[in-house]
Each structure stands twice: as structure tokens, then as C-alpha cells.
Protein backbone atom coordinates (compact mmCIF):
# COMPACT_ATOMS: atom_id res chain seq x y z
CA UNK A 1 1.96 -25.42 74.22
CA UNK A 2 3.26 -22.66 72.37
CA UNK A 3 1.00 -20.14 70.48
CA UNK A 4 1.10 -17.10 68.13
CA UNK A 5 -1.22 -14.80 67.34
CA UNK A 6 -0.27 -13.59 63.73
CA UNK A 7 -0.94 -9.37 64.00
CA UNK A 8 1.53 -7.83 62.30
CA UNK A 9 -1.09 -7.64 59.18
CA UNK A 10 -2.03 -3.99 57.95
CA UNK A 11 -5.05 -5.41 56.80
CA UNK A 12 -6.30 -5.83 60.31
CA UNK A 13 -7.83 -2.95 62.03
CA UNK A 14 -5.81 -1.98 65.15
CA UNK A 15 -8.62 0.70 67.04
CA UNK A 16 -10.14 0.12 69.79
CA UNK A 17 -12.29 -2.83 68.98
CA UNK A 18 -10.85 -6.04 69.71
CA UNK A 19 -10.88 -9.34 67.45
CA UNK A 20 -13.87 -10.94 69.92
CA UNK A 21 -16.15 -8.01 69.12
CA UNK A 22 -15.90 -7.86 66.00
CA UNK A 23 -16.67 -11.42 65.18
CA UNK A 24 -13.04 -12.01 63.89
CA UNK A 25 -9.86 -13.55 65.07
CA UNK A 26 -6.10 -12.89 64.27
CA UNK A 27 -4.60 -16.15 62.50
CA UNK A 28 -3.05 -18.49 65.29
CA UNK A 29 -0.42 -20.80 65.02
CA UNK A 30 -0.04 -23.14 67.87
CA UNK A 31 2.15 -25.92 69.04
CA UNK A 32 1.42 -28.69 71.13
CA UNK A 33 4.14 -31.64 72.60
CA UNK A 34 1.93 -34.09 74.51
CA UNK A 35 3.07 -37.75 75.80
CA UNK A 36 1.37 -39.49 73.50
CA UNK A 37 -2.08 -41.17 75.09
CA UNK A 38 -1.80 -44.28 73.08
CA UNK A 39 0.94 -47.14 72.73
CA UNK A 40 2.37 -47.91 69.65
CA UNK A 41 -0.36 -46.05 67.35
CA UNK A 42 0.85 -45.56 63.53
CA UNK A 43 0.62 -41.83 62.27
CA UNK A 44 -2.49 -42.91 60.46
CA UNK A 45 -4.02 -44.12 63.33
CA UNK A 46 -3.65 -41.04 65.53
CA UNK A 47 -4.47 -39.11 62.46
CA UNK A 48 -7.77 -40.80 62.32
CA UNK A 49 -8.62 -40.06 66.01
CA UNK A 50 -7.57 -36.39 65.81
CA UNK A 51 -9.90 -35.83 63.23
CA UNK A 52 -12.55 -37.41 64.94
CA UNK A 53 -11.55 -34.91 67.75
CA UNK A 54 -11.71 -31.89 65.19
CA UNK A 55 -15.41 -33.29 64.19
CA UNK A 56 -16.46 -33.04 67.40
CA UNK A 57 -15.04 -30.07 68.21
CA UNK A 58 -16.49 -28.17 65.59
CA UNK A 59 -20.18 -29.96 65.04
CA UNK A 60 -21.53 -27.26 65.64
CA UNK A 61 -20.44 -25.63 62.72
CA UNK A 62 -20.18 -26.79 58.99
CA UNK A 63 -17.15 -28.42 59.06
CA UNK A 64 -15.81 -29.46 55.62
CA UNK A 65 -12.01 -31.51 55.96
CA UNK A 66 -10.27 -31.16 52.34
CA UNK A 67 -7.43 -33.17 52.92
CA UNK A 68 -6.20 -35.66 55.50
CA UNK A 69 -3.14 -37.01 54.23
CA UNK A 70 0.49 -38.27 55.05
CA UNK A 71 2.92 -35.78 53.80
CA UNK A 72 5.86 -36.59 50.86
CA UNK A 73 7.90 -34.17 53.33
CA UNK A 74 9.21 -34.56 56.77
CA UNK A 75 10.58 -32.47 59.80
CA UNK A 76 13.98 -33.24 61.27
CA UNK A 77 13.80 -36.70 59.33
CA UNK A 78 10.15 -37.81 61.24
CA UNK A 79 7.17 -38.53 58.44
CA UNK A 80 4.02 -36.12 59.23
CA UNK A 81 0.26 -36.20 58.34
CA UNK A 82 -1.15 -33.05 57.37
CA UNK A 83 -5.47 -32.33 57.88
CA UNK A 84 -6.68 -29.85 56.33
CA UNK A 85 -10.21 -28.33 57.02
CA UNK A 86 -12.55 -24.98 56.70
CA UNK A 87 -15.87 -24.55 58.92
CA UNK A 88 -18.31 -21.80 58.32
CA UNK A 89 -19.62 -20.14 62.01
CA UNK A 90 -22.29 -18.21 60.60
CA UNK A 91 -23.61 -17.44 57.24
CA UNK A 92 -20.54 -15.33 56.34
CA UNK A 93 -17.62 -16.27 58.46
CA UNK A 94 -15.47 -19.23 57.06
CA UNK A 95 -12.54 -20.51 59.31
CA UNK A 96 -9.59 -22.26 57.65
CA UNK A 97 -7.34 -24.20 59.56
CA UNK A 98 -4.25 -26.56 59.24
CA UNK A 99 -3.00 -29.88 61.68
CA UNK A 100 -0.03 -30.87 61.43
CA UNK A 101 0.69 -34.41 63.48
CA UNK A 102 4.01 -35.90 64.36
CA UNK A 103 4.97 -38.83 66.20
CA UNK A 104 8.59 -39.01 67.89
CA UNK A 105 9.04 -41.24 70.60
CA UNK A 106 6.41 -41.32 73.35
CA UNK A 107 5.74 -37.79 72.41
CA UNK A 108 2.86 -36.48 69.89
CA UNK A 109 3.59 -33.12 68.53
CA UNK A 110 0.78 -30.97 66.74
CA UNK A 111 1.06 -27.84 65.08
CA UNK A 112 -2.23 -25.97 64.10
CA UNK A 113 -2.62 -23.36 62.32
CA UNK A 114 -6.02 -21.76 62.08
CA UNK A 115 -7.38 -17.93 60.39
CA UNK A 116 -10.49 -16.14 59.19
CA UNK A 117 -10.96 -16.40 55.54
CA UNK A 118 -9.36 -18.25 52.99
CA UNK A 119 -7.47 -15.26 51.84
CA UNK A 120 -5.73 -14.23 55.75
CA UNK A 121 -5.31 -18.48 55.76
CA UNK A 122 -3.23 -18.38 52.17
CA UNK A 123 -1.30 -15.16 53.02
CA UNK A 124 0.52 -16.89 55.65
CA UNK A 125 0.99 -20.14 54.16
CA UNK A 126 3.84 -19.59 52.81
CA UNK A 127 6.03 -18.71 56.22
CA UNK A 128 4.51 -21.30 57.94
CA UNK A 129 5.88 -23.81 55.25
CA UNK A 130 9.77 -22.25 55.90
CA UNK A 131 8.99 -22.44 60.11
CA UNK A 132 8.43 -26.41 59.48
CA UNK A 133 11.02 -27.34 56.50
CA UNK A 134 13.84 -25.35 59.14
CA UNK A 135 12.08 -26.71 61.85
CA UNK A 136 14.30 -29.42 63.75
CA UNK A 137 14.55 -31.25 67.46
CA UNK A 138 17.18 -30.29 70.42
CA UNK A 139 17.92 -33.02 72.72
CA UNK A 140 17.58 -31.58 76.28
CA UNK A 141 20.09 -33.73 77.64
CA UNK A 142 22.55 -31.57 75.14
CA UNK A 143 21.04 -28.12 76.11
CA UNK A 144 24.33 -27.88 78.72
């Protein structure tokens, strides 16, 4: 698992207070490799159990998923599915988030990306889309 907290935003205050006390979290962008737990599962299918994980995960919240869909794109030639999704946590914090779900191999990759508002969520859209169209696999067996 590799993750990022996004900070280098002006907007966000950088005193004393930290992200947990004030009720809001820098954006995160994650990245998960995991043998895969099933055999011979489509995209679709794995799809359709990772968002019944992100249902679950978040039922305690209002979750709303806007889009769960295979995308017209790929990365490094593999076919992704892309699930989309806000929750609100209280009556005036919305979440946004992004899953991103590959299958190569045996191996499941995931890449999340997750902020606080829709605006902080948009705002970083945009280099997150260059990270995955560059975004390619090494062969360890190469790495020398």
C-alpha cells in the first residue's frame, strides 16, 4: 500500500490544529496491490463486491455511489472500472471519493482517491488523471 496525503494546498490551514480536530482531512490518494482473493473473477464481478465493501464501510453515513462503471481508457494496456461515490458524515461535511480497480494477473490493484468537499475532490482531479494515463507496470524480474 502506498498513500499520499495531498497538503501542498494554500487553502488548507497549516497552524497548530491538525486535520482530526478540526473535523477535516487532507485529500488522500492511496494504492493498494493485493493477490487477488478470488479465482478467475471478471472486472465486473470484483467491481460488484468492492462496492458492496464500500456500502458497508460507510453505512453509517449517507452514502450516495454516482457512477460504477468500466472505463473507455486503460493503464499500461489493462481495462479498469472506475466507482465513484460522495457520503455526507454530518449535516455539513460531504466526502468525495474515487476507486479505481484493476485486474492483472493474480494481482488486484486499487487506487482510491478520497477528499473533503466536492470542490478540494475536483481541484485535484485533474493530476490524478495524468498519474494514471502515465501510469505503467515494471516487471521485477527486469529491475536488475
Amino acid at each position: 500500500v502506498v498513500s499520499f496525503d495531498i497538503v501542498d494546498d494554500p487553502s488548507i490551514q497549516t497552524d497548530d490544529m491538525s486535520a482530526d480536530i478540526s473535523g477535516l482531512a487532507h485529500p488522500n490518494l492511496s494504492i493498494l496491490s493485493i493477490k487477488s482473493p478470488y479465482q478467475n473473477v471478471t472486472l465486473e464481478q470484483y467491481a460488484n463486491t468492492k462496492t458492496f465493501a464500500i456500502r458497508q464501510l460507510f453505512s453509517n453515513y449517507n452514502l450516495h455511489i454516482t457512477e460504477s462503471k468500466r472505463s473507455n481508457e486503460t493503464i499500461d494496456g489493462f481495462p479498469y472500472w472506475v466507482i465513484d461515490y460522495y457520503l455526507t458524515i454530518d449535516n455539513e461535511t460531504q466526502r468525495y471519493g474515487m476507486c479505481i480497480l484493476l485486474i492483472r494477473g493474480e494481482k488486484v490493484y486499487e487506487i482510491s482517491y478520497i477528499a473533503d468537499g466536492y470542490e478540494d475532490f475536483e481541484k485535484n482531479l485533474e493530476e490524478i488523471r495524468k498519474m494514471i494515463e502515465s501510469a505503467y507496470f515494471v516487471d521485477p524480474v527486469n529491475l536488475g
